[in-house]
PDB file of N, CA and C in Angstrom:
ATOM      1  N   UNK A   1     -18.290  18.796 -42.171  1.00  0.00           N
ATOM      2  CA  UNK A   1     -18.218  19.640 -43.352  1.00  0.00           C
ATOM      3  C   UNK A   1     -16.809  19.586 -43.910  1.00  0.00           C
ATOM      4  N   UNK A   2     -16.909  19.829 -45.437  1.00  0.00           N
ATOM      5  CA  UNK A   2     -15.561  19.567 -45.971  1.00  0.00           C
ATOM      6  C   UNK A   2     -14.823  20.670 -46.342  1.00  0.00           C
ATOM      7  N   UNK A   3     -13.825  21.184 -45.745  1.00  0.00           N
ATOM      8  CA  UNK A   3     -13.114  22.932 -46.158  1.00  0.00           C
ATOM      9  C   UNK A   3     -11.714  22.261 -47.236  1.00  0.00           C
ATOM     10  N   UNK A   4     -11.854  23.085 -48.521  1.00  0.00           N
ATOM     11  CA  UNK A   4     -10.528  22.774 -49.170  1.00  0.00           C
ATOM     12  C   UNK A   4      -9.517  23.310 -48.256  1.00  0.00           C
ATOM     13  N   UNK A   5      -8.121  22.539 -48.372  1.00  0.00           N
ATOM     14  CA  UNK A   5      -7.034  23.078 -47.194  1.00  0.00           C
ATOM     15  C   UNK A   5      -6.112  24.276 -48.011  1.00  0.00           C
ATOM     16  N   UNK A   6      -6.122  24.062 -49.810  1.00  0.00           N
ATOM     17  CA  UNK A   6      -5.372  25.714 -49.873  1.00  0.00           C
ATOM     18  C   UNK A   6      -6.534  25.677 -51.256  1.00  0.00           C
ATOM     19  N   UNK A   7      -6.066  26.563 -51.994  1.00  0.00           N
ATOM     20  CA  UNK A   7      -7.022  26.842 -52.991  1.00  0.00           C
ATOM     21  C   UNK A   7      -6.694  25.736 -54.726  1.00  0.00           C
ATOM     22  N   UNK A   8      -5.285  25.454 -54.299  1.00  0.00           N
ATOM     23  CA  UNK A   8      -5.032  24.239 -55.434  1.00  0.00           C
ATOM     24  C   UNK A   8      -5.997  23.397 -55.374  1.00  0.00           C
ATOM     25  N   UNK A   9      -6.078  22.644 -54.310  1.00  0.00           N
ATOM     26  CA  UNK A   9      -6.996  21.884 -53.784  1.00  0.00           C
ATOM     27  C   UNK A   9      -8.693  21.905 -53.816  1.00  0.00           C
ATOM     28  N   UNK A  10      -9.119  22.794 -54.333  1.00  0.00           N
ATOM     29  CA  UNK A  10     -10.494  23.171 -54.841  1.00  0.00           C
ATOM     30  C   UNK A  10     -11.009  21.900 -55.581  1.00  0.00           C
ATOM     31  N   UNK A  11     -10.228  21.552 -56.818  1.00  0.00           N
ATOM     32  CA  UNK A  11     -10.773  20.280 -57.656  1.00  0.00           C
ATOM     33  C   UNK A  11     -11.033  19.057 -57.007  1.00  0.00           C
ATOM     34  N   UNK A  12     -10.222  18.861 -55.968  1.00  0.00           N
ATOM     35  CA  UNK A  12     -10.312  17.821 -54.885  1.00  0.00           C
ATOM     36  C   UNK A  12     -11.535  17.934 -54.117  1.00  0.00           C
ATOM     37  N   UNK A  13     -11.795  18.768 -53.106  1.00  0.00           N
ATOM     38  CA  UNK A  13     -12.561  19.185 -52.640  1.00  0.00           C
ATOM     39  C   UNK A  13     -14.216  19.283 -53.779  1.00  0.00           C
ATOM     40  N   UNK A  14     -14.042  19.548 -54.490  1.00  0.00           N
ATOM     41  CA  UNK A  14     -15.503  19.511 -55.652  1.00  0.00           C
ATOM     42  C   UNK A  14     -15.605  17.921 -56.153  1.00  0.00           C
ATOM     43  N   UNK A  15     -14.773  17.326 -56.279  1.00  0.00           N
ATOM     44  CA  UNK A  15     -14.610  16.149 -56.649  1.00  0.00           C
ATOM     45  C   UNK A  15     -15.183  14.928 -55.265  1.00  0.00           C
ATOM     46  N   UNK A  16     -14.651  15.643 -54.135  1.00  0.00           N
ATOM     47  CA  UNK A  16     -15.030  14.746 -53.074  1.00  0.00           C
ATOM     48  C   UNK A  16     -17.112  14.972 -52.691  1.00  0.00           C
ATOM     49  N   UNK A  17     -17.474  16.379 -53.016  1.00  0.00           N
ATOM     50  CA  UNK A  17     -18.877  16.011 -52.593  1.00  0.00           C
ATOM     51  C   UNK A  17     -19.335  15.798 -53.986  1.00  0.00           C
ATOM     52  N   UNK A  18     -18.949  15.867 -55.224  1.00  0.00           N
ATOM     53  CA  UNK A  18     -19.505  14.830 -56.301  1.00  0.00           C
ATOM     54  C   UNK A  18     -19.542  13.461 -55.761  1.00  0.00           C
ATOM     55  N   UNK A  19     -18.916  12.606 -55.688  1.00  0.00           N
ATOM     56  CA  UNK A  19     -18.254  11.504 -55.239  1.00  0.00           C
ATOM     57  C   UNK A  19     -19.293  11.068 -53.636  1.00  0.00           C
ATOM     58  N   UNK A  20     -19.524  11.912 -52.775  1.00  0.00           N
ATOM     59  CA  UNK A  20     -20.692  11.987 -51.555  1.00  0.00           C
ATOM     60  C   UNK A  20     -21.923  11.670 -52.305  1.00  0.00           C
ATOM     61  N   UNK A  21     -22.175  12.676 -52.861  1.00  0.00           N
ATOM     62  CA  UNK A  21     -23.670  12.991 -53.226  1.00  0.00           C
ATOM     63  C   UNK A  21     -24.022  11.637 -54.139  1.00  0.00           C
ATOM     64  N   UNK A  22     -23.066  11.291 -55.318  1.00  0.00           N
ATOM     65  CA  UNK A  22     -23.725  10.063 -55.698  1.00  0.00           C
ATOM     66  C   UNK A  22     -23.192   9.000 -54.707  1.00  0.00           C
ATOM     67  N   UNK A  23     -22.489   8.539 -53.976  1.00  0.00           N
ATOM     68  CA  UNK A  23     -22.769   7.560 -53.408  1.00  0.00           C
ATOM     69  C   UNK A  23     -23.913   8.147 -52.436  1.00  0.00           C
ATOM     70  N   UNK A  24     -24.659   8.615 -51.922  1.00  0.00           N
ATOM     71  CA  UNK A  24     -25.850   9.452 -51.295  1.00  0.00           C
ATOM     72  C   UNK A  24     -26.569   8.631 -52.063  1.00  0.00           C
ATOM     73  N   UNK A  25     -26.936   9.381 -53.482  1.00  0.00           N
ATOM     74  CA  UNK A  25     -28.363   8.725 -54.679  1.00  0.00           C
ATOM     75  C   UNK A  25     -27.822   7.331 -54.477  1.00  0.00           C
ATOM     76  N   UNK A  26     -26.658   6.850 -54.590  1.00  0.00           N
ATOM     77  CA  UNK A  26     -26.722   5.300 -54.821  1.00  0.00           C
ATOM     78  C   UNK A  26     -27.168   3.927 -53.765  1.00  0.00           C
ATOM     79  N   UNK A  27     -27.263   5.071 -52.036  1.00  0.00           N
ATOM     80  CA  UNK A  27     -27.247   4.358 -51.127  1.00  0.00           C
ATOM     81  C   UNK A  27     -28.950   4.784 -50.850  1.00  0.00           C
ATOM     82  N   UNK A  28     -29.317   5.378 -51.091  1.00  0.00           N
ATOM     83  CA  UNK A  28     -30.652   5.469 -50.373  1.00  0.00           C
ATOM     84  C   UNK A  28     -31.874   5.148 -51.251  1.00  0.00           C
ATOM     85  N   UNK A  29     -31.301   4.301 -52.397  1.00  0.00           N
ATOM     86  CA  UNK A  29     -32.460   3.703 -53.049  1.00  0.00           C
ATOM     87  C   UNK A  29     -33.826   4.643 -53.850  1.00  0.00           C
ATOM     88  N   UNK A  30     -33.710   5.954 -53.581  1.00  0.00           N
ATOM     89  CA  UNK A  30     -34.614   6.905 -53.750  1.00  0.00           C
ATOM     90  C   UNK A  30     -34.094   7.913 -54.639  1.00  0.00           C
ATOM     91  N   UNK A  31     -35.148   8.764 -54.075  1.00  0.00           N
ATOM     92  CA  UNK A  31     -34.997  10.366 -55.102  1.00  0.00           C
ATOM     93  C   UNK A  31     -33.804  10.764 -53.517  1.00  0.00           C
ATOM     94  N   UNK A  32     -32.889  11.771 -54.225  1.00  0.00           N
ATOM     95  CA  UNK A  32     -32.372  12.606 -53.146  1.00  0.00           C
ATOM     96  C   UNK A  32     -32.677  14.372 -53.309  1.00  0.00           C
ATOM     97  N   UNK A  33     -32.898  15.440 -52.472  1.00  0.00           N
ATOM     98  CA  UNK A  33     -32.953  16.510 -52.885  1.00  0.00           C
ATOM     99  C   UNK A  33     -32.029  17.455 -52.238  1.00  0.00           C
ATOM    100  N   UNK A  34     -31.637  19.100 -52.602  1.00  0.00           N
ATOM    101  CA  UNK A  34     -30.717  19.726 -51.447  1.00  0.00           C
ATOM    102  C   UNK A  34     -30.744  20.011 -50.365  1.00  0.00           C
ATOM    103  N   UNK A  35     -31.727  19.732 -49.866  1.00  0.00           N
ATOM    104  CA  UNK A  35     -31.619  19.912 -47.998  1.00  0.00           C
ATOM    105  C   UNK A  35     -30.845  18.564 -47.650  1.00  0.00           C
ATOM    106  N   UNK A  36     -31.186  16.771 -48.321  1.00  0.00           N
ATOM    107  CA  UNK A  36     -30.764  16.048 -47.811  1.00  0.00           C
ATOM    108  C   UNK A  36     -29.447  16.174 -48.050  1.00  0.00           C
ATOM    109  N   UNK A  37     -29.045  16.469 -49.135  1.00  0.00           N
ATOM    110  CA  UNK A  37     -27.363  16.672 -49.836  1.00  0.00           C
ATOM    111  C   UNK A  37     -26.716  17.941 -48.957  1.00  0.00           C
ATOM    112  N   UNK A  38     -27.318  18.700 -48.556  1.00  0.00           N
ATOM    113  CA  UNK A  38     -26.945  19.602 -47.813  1.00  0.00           C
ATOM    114  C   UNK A  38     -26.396  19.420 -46.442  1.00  0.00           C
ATOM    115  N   UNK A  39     -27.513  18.600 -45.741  1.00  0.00           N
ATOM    116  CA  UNK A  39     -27.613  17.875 -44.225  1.00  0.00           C
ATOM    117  C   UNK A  39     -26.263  16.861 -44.054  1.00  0.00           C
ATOM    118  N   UNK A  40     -26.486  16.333 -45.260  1.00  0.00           N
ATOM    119  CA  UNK A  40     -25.130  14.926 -45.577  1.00  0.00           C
ATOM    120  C   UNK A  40     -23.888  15.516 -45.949  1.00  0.00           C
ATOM    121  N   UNK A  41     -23.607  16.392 -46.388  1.00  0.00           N
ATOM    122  CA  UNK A  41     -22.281  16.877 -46.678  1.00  0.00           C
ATOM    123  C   UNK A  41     -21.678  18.027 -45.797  1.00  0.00           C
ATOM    124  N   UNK A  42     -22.632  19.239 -45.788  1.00  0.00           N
ATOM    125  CA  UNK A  42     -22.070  20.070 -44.857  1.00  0.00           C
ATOM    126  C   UNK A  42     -22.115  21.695 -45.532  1.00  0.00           C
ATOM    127  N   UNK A  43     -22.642  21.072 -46.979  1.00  0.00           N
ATOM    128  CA  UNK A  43     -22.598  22.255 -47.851  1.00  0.00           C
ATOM    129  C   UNK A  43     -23.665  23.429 -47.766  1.00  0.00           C
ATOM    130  N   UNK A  44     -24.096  24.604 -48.156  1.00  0.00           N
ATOM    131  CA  UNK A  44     -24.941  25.408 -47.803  1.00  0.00           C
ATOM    132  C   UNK A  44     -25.851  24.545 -49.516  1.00  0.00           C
ATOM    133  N   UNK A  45     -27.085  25.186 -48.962  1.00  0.00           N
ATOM    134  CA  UNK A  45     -28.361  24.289 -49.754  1.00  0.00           C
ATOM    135  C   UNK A  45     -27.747  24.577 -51.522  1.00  0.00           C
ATOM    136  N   UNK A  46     -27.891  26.098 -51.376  1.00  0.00           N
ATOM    137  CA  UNK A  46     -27.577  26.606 -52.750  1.00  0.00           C
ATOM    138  C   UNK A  46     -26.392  25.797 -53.574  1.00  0.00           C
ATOM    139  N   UNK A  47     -25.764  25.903 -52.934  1.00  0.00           N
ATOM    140  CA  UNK A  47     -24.279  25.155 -53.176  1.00  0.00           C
ATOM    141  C   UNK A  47     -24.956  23.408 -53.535  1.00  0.00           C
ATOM    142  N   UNK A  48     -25.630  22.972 -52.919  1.00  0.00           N
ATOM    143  CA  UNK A  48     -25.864  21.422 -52.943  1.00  0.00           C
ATOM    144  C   UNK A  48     -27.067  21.773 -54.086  1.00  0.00           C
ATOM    145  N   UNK A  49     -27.703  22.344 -54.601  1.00  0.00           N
ATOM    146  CA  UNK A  49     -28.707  22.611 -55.673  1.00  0.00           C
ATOM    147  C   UNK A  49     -27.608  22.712 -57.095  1.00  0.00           C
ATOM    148  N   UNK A  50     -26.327  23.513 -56.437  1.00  0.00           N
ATOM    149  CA  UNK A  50     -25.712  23.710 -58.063  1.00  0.00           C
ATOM    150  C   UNK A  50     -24.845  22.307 -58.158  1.00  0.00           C
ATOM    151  N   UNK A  51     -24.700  21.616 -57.291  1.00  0.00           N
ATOM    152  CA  UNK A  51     -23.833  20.253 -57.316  1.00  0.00           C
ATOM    153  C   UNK A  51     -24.543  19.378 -58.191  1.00  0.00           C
ATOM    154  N   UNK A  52     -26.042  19.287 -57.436  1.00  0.00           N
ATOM    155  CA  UNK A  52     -26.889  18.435 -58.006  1.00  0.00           C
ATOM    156  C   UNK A  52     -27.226  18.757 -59.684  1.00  0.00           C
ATOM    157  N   UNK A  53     -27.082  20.103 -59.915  1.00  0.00           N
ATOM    158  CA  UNK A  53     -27.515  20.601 -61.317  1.00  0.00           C
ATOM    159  C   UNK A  53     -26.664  19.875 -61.869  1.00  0.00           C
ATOM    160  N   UNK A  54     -25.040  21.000 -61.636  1.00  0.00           N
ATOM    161  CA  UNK A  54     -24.074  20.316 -62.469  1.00  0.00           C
ATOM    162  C   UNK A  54     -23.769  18.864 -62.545  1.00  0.00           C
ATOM    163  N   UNK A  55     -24.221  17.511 -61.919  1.00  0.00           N
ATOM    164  CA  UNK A  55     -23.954  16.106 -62.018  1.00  0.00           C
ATOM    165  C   UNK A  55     -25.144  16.048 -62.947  1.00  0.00           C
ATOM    166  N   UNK A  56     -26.475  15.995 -62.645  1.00  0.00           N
ATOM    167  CA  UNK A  56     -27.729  16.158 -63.715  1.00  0.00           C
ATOM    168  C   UNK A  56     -26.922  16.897 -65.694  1.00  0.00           C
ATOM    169  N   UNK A  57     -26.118  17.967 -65.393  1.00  0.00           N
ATOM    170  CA  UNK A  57     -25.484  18.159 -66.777  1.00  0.00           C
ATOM    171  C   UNK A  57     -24.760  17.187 -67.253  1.00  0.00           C
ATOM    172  N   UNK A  58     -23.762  16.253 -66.329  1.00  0.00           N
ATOM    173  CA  UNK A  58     -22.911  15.481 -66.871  1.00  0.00           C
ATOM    174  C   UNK A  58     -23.109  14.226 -67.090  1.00  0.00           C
ATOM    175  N   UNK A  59     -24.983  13.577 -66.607  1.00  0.00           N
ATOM    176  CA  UNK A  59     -24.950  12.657 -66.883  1.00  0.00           C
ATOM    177  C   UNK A  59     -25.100  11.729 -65.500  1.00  0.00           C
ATOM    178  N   UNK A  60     -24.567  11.866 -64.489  1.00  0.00           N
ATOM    179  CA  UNK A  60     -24.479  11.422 -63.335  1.00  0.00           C
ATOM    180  C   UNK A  60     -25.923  11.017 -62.460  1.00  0.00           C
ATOM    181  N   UNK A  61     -26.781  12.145 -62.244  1.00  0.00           N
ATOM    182  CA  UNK A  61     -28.181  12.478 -61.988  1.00  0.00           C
ATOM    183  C   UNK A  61     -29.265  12.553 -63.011  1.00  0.00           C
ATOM    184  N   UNK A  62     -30.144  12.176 -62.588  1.00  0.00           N
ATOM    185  CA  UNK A  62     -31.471  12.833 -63.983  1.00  0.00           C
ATOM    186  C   UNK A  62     -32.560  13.386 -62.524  1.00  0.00           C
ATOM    187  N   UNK A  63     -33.276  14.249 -62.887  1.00  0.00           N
ATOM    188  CA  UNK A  63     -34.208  14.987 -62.343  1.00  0.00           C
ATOM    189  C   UNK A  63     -35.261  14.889 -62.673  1.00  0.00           C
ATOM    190  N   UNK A  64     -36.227  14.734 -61.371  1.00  0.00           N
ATOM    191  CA  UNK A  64     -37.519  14.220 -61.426  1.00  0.00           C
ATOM    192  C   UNK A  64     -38.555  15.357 -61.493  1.00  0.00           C
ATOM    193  N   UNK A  65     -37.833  16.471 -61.940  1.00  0.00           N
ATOM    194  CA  UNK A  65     -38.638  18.201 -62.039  1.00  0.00           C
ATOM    195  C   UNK A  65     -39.992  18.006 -61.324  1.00  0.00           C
ATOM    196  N   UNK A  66     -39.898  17.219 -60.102  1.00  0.00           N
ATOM    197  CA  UNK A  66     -40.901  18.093 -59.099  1.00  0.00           C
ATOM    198  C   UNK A  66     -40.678  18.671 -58.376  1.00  0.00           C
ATOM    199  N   UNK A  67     -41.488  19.269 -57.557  1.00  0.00           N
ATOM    200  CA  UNK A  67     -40.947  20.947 -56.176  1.00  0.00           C
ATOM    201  C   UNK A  67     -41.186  19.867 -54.970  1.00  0.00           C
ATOM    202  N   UNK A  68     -40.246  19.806 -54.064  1.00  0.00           N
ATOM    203  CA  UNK A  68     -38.679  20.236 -54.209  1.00  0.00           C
ATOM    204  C   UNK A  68     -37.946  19.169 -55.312  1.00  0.00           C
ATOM    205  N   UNK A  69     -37.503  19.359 -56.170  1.00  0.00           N
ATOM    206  CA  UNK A  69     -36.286  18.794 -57.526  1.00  0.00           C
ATOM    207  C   UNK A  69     -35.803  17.786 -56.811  1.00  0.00           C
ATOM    208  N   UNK A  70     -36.000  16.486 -56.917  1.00  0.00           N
ATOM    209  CA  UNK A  70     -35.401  15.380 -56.853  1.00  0.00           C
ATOM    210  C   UNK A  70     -34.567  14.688 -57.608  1.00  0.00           C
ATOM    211  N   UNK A  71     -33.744  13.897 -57.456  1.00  0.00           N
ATOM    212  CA  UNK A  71     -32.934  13.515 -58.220  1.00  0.00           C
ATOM    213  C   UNK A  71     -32.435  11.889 -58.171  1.00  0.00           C
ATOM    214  N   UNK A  72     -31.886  11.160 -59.154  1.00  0.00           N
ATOM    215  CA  UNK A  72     -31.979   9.700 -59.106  1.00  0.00           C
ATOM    216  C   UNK A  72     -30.641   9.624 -59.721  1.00  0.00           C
ATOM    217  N   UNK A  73     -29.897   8.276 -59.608  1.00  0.00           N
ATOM    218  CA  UNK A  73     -28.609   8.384 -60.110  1.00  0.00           C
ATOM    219  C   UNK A  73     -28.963   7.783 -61.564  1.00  0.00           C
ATOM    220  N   UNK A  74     -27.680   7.742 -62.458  1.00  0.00           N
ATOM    221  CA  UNK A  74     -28.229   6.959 -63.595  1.00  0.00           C
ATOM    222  C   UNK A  74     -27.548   6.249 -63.693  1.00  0.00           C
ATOM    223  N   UNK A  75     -27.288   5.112 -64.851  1.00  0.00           N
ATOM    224  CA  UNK A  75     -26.788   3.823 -65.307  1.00  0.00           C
ATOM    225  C   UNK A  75     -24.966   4.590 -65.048  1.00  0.00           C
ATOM    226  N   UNK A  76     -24.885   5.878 -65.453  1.00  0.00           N
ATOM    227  CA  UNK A  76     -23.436   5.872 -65.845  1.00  0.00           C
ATOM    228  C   UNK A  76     -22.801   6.149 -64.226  1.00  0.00           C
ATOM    229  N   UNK A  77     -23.610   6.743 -63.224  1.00  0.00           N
ATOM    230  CA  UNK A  77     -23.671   6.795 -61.967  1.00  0.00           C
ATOM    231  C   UNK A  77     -23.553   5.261 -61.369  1.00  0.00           C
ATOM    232  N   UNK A  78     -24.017   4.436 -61.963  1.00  0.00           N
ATOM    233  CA  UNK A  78     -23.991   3.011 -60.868  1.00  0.00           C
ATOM    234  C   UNK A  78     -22.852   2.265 -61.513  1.00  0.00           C
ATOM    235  N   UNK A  79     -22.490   2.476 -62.745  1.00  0.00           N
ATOM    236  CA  UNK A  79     -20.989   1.992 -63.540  1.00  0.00           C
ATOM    237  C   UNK A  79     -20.002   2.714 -63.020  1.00  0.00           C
ATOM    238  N   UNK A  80     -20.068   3.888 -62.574  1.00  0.00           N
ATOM    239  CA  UNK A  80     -18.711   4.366 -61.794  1.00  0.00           C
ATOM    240  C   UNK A  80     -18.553   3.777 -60.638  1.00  0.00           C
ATOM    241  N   UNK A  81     -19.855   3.539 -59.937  1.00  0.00           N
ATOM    242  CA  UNK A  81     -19.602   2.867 -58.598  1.00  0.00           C
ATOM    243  C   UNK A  81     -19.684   1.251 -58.723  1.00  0.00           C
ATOM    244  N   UNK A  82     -19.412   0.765 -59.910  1.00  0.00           N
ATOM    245  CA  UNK A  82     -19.936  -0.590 -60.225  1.00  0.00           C
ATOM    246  C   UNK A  82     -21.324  -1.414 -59.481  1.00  0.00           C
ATOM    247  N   UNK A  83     -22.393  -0.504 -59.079  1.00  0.00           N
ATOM    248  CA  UNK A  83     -23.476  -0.879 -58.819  1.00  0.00           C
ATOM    249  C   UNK A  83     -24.197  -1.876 -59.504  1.00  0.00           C
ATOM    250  N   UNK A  84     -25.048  -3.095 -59.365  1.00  0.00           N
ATOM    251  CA  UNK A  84     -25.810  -3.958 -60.425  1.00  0.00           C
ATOM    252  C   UNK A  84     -27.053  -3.261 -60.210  1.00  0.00           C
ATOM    253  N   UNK A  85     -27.834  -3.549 -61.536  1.00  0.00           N
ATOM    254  CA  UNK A  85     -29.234  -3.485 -61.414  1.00  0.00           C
ATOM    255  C   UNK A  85     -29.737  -2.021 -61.551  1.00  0.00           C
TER     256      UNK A  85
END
């Protein structure tokens, strides 16, 4: 699990399980949801539901609005990680 070390450090720390979670969607070929983002990072579920929201706002994720909410990376997600295909 990832603890920011003072509170400057917050953006870092939010930045690093952005940065998890899509390499997560980018490595497992699939939908990902918050228990797995949860299990993989260290974060409490809720917390990995608002991660996943907020990347889904910016473009990062798109959502497959079924129960449980899945999620897929997108084109601008595999250009940050220079992914093909």
């Amino acid at each position: 699990m990832i603890k920011p070390i003072r509170k400057k450090l917050k953006f870092v720390h939010a930045f690093d399980c952005f940065a998890q979670i899509i390499g997560l969607a980018l490595k497992t070929n699939g939908r990902i949801w918050s228990k797995e983002v949860s299990e993989q990072t260290g974060v409490c579920i809720r917390s990995a539901q608002r991660y996943l929201a907020q990347l889904e706002d910016y473009g990062y994720l798109y959502s497959d609005k079924n129960t449980p909410c899945g999620y897929r990376p997108t084109a601008k997600a595999k250009k940050l990680f220079e992914v093909k295909g």
